[in-house]
N, C-alpha and C. Protein backbone atom coordinates (compact mmCIF):
# COMPACT_ATOMS: atom_id res chain seq x y z
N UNK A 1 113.69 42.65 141.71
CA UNK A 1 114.91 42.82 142.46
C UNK A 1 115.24 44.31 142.51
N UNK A 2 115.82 44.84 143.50
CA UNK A 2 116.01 46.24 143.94
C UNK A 2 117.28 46.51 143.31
N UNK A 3 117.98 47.67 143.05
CA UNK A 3 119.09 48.25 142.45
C UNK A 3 119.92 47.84 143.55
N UNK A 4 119.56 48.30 144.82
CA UNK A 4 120.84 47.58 145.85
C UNK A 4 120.88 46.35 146.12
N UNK A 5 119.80 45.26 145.71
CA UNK A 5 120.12 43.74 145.53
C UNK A 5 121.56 43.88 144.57
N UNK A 6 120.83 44.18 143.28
CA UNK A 6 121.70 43.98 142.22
C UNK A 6 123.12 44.23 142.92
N UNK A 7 123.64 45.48 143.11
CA UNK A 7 124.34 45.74 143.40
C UNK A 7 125.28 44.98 144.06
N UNK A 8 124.64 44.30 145.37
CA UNK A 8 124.87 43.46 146.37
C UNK A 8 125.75 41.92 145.51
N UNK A 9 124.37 41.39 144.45
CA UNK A 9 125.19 40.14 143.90
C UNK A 9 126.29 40.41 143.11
N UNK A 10 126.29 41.40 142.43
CA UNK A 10 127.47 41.74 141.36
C UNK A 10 128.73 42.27 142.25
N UNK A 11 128.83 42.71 143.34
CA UNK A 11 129.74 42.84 144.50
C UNK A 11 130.40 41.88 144.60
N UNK A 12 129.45 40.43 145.16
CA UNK A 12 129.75 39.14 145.80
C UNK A 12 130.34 39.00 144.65
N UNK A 13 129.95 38.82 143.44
CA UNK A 13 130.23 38.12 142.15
C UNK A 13 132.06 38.49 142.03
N UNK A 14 131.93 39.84 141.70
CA UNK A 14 133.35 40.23 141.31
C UNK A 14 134.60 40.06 142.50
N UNK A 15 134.18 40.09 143.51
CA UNK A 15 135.23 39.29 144.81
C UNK A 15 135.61 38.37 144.41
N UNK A 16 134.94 37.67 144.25
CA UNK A 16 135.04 36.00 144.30
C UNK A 16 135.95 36.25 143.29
N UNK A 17 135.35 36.54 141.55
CA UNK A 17 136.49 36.72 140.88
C UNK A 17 137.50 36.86 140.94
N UNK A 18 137.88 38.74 141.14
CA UNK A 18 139.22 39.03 141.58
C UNK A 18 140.24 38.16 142.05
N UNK A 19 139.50 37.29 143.33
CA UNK A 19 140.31 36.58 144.04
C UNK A 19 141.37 35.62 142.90
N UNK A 20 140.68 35.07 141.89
CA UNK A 20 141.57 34.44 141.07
C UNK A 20 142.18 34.77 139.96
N UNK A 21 141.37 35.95 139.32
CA UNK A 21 142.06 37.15 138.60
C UNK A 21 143.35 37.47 138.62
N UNK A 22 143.43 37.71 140.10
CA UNK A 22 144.40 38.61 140.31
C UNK A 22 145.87 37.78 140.63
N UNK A 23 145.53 36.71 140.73
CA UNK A 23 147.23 35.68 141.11
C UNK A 23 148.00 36.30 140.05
N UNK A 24 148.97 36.82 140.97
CA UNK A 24 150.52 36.73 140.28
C UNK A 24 150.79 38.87 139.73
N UNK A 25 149.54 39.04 139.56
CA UNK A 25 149.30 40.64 139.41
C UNK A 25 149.74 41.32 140.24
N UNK A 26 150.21 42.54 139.34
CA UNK A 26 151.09 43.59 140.34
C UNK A 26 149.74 44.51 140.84
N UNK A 27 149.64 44.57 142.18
CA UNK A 27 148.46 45.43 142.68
C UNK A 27 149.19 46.56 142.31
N UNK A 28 148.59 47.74 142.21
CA UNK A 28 148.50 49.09 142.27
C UNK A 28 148.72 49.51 143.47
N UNK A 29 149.26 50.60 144.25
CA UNK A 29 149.75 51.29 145.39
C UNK A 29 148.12 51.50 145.65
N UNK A 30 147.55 52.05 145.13
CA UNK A 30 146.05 52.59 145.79
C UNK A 30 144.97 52.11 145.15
N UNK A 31 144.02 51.62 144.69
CA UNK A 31 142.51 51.54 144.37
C UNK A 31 142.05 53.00 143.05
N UNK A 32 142.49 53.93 144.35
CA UNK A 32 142.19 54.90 143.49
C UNK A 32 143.11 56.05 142.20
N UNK A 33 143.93 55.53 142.44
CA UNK A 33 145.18 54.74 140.90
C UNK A 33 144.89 54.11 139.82
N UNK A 34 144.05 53.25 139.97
CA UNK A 34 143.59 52.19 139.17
C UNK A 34 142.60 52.28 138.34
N UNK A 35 143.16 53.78 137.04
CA UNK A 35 142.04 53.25 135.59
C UNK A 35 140.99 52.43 135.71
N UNK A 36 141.68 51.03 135.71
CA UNK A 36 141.20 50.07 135.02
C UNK A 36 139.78 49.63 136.42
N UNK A 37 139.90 49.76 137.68
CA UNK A 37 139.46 49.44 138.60
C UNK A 37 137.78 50.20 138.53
N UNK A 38 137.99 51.63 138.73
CA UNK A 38 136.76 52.99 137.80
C UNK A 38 136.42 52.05 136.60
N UNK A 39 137.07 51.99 135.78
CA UNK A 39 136.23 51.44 134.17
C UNK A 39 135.38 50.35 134.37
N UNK A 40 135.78 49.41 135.02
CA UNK A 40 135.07 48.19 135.61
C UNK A 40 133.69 48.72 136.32
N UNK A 41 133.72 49.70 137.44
CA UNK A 41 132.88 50.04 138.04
C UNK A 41 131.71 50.59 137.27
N UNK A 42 132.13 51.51 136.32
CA UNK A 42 131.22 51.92 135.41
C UNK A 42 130.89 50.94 134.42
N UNK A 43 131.34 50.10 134.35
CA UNK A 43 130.56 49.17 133.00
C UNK A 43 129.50 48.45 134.08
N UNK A 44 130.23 48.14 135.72
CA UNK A 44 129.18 46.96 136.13
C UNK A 44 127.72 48.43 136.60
N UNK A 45 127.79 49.46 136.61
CA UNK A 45 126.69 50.17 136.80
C UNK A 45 125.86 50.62 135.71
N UNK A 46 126.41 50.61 134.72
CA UNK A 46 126.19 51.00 133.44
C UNK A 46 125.00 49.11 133.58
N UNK A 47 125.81 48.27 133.17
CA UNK A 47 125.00 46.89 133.79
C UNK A 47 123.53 46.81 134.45
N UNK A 48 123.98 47.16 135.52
CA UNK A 48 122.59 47.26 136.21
C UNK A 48 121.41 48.42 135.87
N UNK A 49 122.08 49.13 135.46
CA UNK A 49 120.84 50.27 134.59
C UNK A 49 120.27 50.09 133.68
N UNK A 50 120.25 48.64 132.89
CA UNK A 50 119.99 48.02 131.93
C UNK A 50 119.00 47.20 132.38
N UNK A 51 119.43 46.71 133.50
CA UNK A 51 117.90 45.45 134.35
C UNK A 51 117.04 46.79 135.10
N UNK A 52 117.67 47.86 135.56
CA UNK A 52 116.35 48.67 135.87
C UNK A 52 115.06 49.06 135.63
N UNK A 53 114.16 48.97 136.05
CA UNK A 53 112.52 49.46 135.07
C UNK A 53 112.10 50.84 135.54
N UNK A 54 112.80 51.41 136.89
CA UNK A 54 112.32 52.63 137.35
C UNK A 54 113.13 53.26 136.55
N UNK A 55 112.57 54.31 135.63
CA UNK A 55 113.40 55.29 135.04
C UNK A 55 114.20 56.30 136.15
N UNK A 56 113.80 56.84 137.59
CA UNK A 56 114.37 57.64 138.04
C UNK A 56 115.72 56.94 138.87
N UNK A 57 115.51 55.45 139.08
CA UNK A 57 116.89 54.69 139.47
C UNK A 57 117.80 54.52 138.36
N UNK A 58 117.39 53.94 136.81
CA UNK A 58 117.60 53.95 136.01
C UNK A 58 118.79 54.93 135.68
N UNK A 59 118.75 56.64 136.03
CA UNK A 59 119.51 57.51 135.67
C UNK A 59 120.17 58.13 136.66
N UNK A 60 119.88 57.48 137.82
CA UNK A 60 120.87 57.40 139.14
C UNK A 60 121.85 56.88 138.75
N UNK A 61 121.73 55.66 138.31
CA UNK A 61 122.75 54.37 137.84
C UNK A 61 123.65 55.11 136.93
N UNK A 62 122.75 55.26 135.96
CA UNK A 62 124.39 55.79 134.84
C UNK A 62 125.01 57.16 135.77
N UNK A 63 124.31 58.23 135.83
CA UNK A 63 125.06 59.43 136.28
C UNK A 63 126.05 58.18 137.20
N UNK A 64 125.82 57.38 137.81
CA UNK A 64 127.20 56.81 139.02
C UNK A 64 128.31 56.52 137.91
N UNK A 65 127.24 55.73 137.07
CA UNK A 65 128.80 55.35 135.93
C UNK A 65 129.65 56.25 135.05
N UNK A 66 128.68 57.42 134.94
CA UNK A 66 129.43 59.01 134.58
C UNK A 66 130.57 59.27 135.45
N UNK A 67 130.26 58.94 136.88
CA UNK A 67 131.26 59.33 138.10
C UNK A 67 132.23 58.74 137.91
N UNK A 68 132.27 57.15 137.50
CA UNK A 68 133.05 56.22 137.85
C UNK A 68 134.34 56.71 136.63
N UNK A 69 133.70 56.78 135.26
CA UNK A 69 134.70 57.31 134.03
C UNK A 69 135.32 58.97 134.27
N UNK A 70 134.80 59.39 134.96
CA UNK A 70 135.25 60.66 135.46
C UNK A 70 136.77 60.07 136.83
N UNK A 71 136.62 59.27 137.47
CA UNK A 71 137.18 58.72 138.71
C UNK A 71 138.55 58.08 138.05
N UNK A 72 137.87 57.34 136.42
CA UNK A 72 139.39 56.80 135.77
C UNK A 72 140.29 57.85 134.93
N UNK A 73 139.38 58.71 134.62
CA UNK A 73 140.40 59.44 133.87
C UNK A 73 141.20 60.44 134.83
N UNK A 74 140.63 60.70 135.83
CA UNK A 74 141.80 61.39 136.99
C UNK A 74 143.02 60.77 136.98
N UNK A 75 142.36 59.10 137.74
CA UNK A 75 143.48 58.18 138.16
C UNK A 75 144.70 58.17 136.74
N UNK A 76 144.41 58.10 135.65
CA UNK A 76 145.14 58.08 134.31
C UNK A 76 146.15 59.24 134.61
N UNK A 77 145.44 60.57 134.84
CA UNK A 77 145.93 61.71 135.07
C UNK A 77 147.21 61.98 135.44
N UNK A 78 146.65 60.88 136.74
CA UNK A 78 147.81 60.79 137.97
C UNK A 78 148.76 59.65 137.98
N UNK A 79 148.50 58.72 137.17
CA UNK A 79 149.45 58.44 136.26
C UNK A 79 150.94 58.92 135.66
N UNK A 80 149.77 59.76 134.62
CA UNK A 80 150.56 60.71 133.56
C UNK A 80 151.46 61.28 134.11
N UNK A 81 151.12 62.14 135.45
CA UNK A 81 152.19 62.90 136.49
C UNK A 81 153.47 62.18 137.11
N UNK A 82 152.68 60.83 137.69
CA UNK A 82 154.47 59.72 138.42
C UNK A 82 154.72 59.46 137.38
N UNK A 83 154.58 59.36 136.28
CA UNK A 83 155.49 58.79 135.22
C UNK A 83 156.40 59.69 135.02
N UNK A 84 155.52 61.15 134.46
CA UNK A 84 156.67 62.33 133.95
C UNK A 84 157.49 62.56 135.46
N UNK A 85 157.56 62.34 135.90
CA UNK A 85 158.43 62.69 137.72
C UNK A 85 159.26 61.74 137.93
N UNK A 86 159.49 60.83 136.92
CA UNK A 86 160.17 59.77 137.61
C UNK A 86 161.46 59.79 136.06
């Protein structure tokens, strides 16, 4: 299976989830707000770099999940800021 298969089912997978996850949850104003949304992303890439056998996809994968923990701790950031502003 290819890294963008993977990708592809664990996509479908976590939709479906969400969909029932999320009853009754306060969405977030943006996506990219959302800590918790990045952390997820990087664990499910972190994931698939684990079923990888090509070492050079292999470290594609994490550097993304490097991105993704880099992407939550902004969003935290920006957080930190509407909170102190409010």
């Amino acid at each position: 299976m290819t890294a963008i298969q993977l990708v592809e089912r664990r996509s479908r997978r976590y939709r479906s989830a969400a969909r029932f996850a999320n009853r009754g949850a306060i969405v977030p104003d943006s996506t990219l707000d959302d800590p918790k949304h990045w952390q997820e992303r990087a664990e499910e890439a972190r994931s698939i770099a684990e079923e990888l056998k090509d070492p050079e996809s292999k470290r594609m994968m994490l550097r993304i999940a490097d991105d993704y923990d880099r992407l939550a701790a902004h969003a935290r950031a920006r957080m930190k800021v509407r909170a102190a502003q409010r």
